[in-house]
Structures are given as C-alpha cells and as structure tokens.
PDB file of N, CA and C in Angstrom:
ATOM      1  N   UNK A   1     117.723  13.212 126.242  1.00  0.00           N
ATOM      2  CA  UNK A   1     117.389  13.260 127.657  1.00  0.00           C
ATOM      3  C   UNK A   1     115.887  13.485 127.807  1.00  0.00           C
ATOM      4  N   UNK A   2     115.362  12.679 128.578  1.00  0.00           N
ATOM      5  CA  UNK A   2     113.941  12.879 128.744  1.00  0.00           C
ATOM      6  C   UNK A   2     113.822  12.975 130.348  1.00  0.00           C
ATOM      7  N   UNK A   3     112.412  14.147 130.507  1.00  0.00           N
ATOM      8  CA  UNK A   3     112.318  14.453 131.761  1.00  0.00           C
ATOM      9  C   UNK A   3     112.200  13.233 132.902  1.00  0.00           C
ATOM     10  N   UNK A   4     112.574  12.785 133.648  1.00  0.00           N
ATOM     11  CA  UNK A   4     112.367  11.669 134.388  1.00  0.00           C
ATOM     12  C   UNK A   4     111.612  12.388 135.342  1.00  0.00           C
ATOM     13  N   UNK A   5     110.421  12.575 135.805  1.00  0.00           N
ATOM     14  CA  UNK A   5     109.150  12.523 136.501  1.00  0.00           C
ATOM     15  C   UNK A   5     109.624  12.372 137.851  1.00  0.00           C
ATOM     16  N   UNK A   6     110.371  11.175 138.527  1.00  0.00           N
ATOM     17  CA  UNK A   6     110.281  11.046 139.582  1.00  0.00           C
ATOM     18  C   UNK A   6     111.555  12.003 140.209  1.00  0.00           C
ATOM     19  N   UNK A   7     112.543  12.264 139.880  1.00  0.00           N
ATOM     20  CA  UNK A   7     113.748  13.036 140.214  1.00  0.00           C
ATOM     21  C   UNK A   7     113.081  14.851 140.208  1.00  0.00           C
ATOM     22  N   UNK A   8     112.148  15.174 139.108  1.00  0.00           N
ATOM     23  CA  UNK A   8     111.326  16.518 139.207  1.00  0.00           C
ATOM     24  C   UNK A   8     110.739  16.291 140.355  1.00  0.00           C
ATOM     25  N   UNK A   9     109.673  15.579 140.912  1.00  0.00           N
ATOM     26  CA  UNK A   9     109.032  15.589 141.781  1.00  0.00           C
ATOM     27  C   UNK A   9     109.796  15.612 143.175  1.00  0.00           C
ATOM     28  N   UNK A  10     110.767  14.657 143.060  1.00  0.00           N
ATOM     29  CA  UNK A  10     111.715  14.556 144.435  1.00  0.00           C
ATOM     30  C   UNK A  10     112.602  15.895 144.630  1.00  0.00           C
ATOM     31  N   UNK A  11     113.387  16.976 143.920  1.00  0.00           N
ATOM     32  CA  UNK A  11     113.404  17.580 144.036  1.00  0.00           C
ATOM     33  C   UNK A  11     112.783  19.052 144.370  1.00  0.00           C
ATOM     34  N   UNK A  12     111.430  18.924 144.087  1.00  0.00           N
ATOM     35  CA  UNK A  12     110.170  20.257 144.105  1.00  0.00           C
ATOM     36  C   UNK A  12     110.066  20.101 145.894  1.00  0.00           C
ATOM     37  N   UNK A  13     109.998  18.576 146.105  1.00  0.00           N
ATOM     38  CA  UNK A  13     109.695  18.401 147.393  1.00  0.00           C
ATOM     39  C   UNK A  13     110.645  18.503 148.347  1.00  0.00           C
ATOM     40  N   UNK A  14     111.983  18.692 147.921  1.00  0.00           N
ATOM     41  CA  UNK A  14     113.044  19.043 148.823  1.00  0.00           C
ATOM     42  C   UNK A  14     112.858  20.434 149.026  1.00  0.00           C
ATOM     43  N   UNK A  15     112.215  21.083 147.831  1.00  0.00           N
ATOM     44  CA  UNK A  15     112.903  22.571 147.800  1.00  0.00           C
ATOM     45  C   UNK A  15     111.532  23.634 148.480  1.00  0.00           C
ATOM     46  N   UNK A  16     110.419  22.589 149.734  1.00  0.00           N
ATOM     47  CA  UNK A  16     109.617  23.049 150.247  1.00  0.00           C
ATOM     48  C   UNK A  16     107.748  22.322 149.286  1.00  0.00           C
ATOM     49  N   UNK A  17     107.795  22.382 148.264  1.00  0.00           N
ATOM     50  CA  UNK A  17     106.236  22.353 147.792  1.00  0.00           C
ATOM     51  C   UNK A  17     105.983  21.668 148.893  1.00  0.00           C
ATOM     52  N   UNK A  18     104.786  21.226 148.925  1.00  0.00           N
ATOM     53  CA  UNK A  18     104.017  20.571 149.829  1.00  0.00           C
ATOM     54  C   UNK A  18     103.020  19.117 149.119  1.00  0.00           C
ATOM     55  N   UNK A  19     102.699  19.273 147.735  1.00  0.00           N
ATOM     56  CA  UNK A  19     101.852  18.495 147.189  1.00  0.00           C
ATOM     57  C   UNK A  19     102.236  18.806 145.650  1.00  0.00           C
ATOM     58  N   UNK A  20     102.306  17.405 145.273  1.00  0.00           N
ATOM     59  CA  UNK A  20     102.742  17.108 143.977  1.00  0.00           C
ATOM     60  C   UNK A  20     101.848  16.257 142.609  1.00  0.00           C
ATOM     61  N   UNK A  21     101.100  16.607 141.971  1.00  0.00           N
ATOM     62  CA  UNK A  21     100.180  15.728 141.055  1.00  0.00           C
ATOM     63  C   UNK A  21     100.735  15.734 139.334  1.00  0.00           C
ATOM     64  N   UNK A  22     101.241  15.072 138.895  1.00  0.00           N
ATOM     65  CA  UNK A  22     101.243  14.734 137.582  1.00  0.00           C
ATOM     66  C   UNK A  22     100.246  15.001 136.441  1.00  0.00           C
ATOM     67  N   UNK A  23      99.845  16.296 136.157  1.00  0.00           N
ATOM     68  CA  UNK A  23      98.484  16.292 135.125  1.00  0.00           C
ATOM     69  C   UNK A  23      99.058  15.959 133.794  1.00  0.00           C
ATOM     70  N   UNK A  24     100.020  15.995 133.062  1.00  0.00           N
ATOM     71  CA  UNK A  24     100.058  15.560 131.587  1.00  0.00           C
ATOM     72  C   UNK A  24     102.163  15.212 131.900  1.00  0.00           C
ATOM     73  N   UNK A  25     102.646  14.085 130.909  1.00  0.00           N
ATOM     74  CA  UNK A  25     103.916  13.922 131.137  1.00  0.00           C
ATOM     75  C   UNK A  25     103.885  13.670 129.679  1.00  0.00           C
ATOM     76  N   UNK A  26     105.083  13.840 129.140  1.00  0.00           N
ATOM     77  CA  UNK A  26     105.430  13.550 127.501  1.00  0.00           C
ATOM     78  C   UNK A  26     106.694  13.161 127.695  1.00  0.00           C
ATOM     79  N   UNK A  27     107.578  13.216 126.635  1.00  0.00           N
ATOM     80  CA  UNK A  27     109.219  12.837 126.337  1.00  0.00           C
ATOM     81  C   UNK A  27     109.678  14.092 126.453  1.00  0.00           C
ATOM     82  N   UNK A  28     108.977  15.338 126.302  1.00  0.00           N
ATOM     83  CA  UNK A  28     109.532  17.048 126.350  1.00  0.00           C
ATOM     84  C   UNK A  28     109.317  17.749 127.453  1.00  0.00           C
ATOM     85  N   UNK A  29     107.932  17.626 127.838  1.00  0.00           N
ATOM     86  CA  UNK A  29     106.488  18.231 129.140  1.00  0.00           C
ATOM     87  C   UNK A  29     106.437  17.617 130.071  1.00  0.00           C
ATOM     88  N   UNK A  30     106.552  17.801 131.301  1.00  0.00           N
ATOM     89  CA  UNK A  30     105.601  17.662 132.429  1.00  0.00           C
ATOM     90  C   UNK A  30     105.039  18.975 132.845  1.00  0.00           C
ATOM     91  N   UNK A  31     104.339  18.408 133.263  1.00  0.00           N
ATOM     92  CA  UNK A  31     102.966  19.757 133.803  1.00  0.00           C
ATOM     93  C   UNK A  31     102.574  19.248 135.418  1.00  0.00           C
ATOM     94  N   UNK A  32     103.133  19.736 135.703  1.00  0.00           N
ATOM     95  CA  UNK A  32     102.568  19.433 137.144  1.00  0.00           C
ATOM     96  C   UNK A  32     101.813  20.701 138.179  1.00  0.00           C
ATOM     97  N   UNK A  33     100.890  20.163 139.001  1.00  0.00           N
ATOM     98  CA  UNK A  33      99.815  21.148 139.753  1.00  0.00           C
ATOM     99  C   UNK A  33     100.655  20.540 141.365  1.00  0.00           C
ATOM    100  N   UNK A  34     100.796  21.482 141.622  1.00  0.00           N
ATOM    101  CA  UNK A  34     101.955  21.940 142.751  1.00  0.00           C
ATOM    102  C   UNK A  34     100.930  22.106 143.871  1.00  0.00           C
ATOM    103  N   UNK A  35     101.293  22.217 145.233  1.00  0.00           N
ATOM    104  CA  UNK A  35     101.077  22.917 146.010  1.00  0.00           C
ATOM    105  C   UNK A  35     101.928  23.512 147.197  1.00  0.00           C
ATOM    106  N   UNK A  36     102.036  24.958 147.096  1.00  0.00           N
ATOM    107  CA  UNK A  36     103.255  25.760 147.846  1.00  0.00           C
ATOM    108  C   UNK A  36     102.523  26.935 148.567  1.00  0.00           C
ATOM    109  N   UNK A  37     102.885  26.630 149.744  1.00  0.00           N
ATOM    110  CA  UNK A  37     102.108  27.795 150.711  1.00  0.00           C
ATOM    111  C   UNK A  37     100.960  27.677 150.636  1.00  0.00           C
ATOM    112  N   UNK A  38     100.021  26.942 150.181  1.00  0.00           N
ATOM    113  CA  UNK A  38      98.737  26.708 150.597  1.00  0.00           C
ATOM    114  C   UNK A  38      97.927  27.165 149.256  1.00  0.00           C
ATOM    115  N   UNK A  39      99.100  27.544 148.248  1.00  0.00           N
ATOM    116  CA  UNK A  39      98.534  28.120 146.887  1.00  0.00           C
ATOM    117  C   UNK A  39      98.387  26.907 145.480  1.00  0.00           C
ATOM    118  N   UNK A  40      97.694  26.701 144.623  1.00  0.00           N
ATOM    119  CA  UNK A  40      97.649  25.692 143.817  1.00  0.00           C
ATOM    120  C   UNK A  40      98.349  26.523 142.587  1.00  0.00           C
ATOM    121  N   UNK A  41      99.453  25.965 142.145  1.00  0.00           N
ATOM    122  CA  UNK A  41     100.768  26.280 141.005  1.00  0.00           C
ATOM    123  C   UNK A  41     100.589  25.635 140.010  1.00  0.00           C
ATOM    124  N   UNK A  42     100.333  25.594 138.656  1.00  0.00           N
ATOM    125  CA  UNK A  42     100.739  24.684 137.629  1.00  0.00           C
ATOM    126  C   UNK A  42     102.250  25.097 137.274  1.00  0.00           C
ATOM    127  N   UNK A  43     103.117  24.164 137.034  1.00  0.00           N
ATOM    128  CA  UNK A  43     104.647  24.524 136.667  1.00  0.00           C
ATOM    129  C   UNK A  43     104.793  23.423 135.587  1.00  0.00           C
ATOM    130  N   UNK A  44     104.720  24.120 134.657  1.00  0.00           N
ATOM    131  CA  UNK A  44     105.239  23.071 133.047  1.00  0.00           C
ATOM    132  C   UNK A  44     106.858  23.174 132.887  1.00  0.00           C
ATOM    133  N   UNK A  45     107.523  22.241 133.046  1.00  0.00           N
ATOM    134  CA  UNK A  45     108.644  21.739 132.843  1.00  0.00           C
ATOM    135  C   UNK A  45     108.737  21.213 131.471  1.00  0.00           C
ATOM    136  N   UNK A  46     109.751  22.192 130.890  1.00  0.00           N
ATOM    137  CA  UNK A  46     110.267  21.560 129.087  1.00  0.00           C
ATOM    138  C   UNK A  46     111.453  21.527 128.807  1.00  0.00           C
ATOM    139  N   UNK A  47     111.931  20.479 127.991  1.00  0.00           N
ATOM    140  CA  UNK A  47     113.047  20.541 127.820  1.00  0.00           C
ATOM    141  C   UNK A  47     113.056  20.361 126.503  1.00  0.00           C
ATOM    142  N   UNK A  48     114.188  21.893 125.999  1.00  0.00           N
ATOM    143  CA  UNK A  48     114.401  22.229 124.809  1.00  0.00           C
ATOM    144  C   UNK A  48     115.707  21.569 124.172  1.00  0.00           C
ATOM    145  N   UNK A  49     116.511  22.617 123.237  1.00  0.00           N
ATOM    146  CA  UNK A  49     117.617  22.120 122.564  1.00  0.00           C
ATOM    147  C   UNK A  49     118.662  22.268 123.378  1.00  0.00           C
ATOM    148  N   UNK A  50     118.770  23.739 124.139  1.00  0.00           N
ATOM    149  CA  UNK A  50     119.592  24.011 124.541  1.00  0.00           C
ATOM    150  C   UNK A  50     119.627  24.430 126.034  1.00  0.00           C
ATOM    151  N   UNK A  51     118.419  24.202 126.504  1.00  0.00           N
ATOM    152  CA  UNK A  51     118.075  24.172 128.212  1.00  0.00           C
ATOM    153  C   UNK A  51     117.271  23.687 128.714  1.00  0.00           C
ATOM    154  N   UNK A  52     116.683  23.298 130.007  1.00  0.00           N
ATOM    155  CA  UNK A  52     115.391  22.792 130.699  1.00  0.00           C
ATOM    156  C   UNK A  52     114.838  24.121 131.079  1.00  0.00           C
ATOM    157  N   UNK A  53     113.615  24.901 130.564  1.00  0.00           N
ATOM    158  CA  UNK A  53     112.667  25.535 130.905  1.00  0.00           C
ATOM    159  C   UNK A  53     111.834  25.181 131.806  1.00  0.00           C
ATOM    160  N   UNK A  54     111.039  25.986 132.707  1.00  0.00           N
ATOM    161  CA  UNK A  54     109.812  26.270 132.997  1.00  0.00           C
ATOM    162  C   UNK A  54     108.871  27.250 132.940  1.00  0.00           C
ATOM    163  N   UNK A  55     107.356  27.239 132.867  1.00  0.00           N
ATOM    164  CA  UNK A  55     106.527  28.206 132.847  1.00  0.00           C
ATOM    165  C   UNK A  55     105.689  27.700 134.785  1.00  0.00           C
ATOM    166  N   UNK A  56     105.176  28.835 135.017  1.00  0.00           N
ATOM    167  CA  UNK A  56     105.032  28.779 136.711  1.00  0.00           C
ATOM    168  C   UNK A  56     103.801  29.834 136.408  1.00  0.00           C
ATOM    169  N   UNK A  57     102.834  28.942 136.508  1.00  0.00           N
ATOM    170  CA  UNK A  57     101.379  29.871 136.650  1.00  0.00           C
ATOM    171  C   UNK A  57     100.641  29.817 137.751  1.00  0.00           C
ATOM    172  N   UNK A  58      99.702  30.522 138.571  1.00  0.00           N
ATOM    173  CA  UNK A  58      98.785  30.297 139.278  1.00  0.00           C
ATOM    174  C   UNK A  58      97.581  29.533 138.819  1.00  0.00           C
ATOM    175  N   UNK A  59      97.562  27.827 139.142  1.00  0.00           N
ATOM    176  CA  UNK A  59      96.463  27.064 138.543  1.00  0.00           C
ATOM    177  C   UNK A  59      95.190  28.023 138.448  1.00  0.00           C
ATOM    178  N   UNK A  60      94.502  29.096 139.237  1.00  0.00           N
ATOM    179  CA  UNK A  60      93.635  29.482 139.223  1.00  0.00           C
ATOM    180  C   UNK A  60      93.439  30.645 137.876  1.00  0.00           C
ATOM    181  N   UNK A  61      94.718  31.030 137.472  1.00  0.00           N
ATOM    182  CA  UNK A  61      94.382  31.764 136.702  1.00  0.00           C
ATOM    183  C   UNK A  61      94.187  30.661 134.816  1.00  0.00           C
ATOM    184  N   UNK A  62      93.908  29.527 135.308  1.00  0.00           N
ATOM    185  CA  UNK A  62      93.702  28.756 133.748  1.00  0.00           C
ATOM    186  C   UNK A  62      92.614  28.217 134.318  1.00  0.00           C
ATOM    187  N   UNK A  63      91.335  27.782 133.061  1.00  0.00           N
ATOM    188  CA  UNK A  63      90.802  26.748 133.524  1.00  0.00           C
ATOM    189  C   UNK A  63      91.310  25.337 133.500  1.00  0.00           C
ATOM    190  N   UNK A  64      90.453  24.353 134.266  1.00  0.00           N
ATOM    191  CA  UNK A  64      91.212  23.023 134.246  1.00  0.00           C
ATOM    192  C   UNK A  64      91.441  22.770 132.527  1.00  0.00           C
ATOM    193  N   UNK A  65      90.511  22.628 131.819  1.00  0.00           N
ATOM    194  CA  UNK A  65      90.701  22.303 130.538  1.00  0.00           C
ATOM    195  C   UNK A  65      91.698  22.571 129.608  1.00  0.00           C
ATOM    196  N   UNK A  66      92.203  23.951 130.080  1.00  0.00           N
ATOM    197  CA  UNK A  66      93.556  24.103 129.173  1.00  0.00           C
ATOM    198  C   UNK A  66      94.595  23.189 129.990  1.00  0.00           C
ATOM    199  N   UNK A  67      94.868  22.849 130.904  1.00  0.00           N
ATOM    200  CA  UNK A  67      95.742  22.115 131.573  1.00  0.00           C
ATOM    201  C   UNK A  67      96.556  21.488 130.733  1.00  0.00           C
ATOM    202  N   UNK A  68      97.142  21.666 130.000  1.00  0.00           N
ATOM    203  CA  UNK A  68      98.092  20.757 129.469  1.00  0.00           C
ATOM    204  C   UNK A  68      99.382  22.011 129.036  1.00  0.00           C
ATOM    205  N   UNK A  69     100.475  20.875 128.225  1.00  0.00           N
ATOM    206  CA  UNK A  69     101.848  21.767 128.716  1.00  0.00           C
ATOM    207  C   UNK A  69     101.857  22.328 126.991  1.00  0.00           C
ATOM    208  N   UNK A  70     101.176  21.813 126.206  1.00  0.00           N
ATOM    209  CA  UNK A  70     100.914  23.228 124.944  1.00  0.00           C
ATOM    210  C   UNK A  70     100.503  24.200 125.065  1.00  0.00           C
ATOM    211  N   UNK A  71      99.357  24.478 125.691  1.00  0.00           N
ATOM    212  CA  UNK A  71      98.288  25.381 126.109  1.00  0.00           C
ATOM    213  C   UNK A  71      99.280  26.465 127.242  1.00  0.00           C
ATOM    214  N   UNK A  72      99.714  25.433 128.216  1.00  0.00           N
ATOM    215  CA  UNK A  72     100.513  26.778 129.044  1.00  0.00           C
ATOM    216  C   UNK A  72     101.716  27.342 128.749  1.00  0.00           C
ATOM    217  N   UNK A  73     102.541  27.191 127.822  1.00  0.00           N
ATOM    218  CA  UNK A  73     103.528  27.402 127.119  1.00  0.00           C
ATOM    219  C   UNK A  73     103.026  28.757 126.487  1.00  0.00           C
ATOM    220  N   UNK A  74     102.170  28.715 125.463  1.00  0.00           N
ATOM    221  CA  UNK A  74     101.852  30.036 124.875  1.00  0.00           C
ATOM    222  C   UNK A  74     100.818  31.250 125.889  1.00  0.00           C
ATOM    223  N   UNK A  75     100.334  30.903 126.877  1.00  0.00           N
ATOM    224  CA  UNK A  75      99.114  32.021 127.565  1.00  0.00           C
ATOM    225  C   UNK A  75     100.334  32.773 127.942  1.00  0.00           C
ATOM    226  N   UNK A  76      99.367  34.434 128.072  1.00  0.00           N
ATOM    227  CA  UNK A  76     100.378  35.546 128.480  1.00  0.00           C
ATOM    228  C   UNK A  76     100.569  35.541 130.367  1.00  0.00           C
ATOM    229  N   UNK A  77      99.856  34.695 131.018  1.00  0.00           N
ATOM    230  CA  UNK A  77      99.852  34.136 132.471  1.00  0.00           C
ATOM    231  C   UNK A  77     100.946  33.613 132.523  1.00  0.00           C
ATOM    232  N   UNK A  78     101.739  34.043 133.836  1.00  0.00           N
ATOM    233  CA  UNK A  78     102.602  33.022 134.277  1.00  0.00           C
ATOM    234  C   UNK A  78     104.639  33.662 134.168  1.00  0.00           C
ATOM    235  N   UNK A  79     105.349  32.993 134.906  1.00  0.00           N
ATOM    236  CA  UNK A  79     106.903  33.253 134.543  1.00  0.00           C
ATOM    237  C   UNK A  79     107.615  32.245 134.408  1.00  0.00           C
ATOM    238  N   UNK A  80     108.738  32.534 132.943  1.00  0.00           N
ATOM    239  CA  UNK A  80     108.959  31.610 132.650  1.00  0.00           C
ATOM    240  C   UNK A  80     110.610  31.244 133.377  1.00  0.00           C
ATOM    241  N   UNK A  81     111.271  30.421 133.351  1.00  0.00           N
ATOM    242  CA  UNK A  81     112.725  30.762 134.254  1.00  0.00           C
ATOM    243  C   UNK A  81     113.401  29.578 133.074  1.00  0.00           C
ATOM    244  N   UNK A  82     114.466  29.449 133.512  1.00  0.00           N
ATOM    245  CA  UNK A  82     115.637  28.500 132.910  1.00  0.00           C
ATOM    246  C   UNK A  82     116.670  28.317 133.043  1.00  0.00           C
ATOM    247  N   UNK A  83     117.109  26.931 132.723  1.00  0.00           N
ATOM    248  CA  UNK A  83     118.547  26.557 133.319  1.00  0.00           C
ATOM    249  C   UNK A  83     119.024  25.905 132.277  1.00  0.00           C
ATOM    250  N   UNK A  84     119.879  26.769 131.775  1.00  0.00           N
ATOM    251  CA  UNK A  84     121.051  26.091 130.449  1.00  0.00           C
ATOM    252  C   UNK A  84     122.052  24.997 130.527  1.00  0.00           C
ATOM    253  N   UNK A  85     122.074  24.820 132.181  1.00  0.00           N
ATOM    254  CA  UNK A  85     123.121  24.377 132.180  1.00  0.00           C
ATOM    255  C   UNK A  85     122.093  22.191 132.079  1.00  0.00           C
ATOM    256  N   UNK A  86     120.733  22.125 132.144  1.00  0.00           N
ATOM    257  CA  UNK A  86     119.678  21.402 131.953  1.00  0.00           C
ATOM    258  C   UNK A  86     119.975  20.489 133.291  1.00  0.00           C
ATOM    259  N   UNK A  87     120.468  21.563 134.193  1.00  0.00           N
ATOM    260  CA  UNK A  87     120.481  20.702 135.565  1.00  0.00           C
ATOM    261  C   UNK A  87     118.815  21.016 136.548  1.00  0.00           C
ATOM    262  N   UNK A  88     118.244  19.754 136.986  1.00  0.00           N
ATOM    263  CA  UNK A  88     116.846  19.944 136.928  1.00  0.00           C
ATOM    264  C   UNK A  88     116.886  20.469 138.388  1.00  0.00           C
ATOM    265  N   UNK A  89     117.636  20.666 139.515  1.00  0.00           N
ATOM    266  CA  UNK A  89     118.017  20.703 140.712  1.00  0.00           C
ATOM    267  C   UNK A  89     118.222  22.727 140.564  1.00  0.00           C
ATOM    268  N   UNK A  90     118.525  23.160 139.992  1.00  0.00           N
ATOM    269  CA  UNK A  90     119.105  24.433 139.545  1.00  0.00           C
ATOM    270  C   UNK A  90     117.536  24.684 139.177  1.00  0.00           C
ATOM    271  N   UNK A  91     116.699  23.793 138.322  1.00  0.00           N
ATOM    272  CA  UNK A  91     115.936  24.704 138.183  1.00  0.00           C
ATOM    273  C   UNK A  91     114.605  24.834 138.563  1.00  0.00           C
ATOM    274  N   UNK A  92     114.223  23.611 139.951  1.00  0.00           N
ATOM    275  CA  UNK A  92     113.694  23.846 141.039  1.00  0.00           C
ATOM    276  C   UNK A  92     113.842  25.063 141.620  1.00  0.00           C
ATOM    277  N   UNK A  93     115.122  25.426 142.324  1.00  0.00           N
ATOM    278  CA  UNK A  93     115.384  26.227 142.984  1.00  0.00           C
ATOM    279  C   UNK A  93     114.865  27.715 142.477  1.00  0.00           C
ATOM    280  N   UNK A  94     114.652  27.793 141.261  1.00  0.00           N
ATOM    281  CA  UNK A  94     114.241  29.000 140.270  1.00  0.00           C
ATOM    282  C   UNK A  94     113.062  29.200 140.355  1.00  0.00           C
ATOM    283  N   UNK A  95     111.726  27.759 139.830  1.00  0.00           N
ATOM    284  CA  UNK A  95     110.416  27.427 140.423  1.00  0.00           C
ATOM    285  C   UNK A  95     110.028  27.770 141.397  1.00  0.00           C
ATOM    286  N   UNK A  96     110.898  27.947 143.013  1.00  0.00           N
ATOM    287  CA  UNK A  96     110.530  28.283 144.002  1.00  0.00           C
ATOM    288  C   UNK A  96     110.233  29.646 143.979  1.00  0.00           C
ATOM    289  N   UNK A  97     111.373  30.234 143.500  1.00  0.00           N
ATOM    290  CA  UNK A  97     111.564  31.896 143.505  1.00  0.00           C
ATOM    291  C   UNK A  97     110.121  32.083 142.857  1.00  0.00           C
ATOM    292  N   UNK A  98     110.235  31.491 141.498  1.00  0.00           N
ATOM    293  CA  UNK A  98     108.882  32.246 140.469  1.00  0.00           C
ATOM    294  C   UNK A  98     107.697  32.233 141.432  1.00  0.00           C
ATOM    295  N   UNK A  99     107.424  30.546 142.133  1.00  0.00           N
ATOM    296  CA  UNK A  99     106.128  30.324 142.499  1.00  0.00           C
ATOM    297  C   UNK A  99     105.885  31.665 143.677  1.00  0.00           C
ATOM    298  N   UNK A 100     107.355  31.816 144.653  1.00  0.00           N
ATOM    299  CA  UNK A 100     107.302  32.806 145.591  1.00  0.00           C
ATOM    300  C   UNK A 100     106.665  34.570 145.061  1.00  0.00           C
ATOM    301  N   UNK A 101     107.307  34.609 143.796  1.00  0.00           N
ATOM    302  CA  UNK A 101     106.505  36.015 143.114  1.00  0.00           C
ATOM    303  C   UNK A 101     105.244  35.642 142.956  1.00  0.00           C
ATOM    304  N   UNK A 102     104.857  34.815 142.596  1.00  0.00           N
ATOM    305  CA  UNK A 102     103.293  34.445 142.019  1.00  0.00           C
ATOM    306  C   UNK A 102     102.255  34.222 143.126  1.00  0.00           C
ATOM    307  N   UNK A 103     102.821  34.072 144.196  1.00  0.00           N
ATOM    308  CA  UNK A 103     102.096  33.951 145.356  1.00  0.00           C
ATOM    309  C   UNK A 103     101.809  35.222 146.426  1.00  0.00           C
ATOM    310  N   UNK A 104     103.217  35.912 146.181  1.00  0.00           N
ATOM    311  CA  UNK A 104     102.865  37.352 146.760  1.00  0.00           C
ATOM    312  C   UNK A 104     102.114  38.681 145.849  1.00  0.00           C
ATOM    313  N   UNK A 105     102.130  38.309 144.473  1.00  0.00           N
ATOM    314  CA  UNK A 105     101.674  39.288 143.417  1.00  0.00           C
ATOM    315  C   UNK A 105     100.272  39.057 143.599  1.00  0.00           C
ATOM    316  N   UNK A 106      99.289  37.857 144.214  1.00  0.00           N
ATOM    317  CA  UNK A 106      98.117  37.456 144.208  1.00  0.00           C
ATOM    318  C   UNK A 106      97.764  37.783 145.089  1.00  0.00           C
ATOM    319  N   UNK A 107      98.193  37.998 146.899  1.00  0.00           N
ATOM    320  CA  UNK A 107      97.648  38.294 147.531  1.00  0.00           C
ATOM    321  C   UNK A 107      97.825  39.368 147.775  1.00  0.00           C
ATOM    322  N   UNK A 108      98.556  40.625 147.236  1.00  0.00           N
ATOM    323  CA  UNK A 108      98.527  42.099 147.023  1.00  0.00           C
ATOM    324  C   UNK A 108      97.325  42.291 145.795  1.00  0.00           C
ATOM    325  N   UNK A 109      96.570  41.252 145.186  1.00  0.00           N
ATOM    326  CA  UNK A 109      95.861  41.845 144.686  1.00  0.00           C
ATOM    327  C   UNK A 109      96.608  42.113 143.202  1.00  0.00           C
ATOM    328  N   UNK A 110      97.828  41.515 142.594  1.00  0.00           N
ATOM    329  CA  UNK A 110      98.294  42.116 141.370  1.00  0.00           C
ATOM    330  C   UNK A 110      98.055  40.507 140.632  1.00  0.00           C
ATOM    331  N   UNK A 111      97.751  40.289 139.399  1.00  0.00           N
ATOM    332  CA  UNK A 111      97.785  39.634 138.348  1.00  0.00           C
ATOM    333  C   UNK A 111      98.748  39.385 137.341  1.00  0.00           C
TER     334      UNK A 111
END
C-alpha cells in the first residue's frame, strides 16, 4: 500500500485545514506543510509494517532545509499519533487533535 497523496490531502481538507502543499512524497512519506488556524504545520505521514503514522510539528519550529520526512521523523519537536487499523480517514482526525495541541501549546507560550 502506498500513500496515495490525493485521498491524504482530500481528507485533511474535510477535517478543517485550510491550505495544503506537498513538500517531499515517497512510496512510505509524505510531508506535507499544512495550514490550520492560521498556523503553518508540517505533518509527515508514514506508513509502516503494521500502521499509518504521523509526526505533527510546528513548521516554525524546523528550518526549511530539514523539511523532509527523514529529518522529521527523528527531531525531539513535534507529536507523533497512529492508526493501526492504516485507515488514513482515522488518522486525519488524530492530525487535527495533535495540530489542535500544537497550536494552543504555542500561543501559551509552551514549546
């Protein structure tokens, strides 16, 4: 199973984002730079052996240059969520939640 790009994107956009850009896509990775609530998100989408992962960072806390979905996989930035069951709809809905912590932890001022 490989991530199909356009079904991630169509779903992010049901589940509220606002703006959707493609920075790196593979057969495992997408990395996409989000925009939700007016905040810029990188959310790396992977799919492993046994689930579809994500990592959900605040683009601002990477520079552009690490941008890719190796690089954000290992930084201690960011939450990671998952859905075993590798339903990609399930794990939008999770993305939202994370991006929703990541957006209120920033403007209280927490990292």
């Amino acid at each position: 199973m490989s991530l199909e790009i356009s079904t991630v994107k169509q779903v992010l956009m049901q589940k509220g984002f606002e703006k959707i850009f493609v920075v790196e896509s593979r057969h495992d990775c997408v990395l996409l730079l989000i925009e939700f609530k007016g905040v810029n998100i990188l959310a790396g989408i992977y799919k492993g052996l046994h689930s579809v992962y994500a990592k959900v960072v605040r683009a601002d806390d990477l520079l552009e240059p690490y941008w890719r979905c190796d690089y954000l996989e290992y930084i201690p930035q960011g939450l990671y969520t998952f859905s075993e069951s590798k339903n990609i709809e399930e794990l939008a809905q999770k993305i939202v939640a994370k991006a929703e912590i990541i957006i209120k932890r920033s403007s209280q001022g927490i990292e």
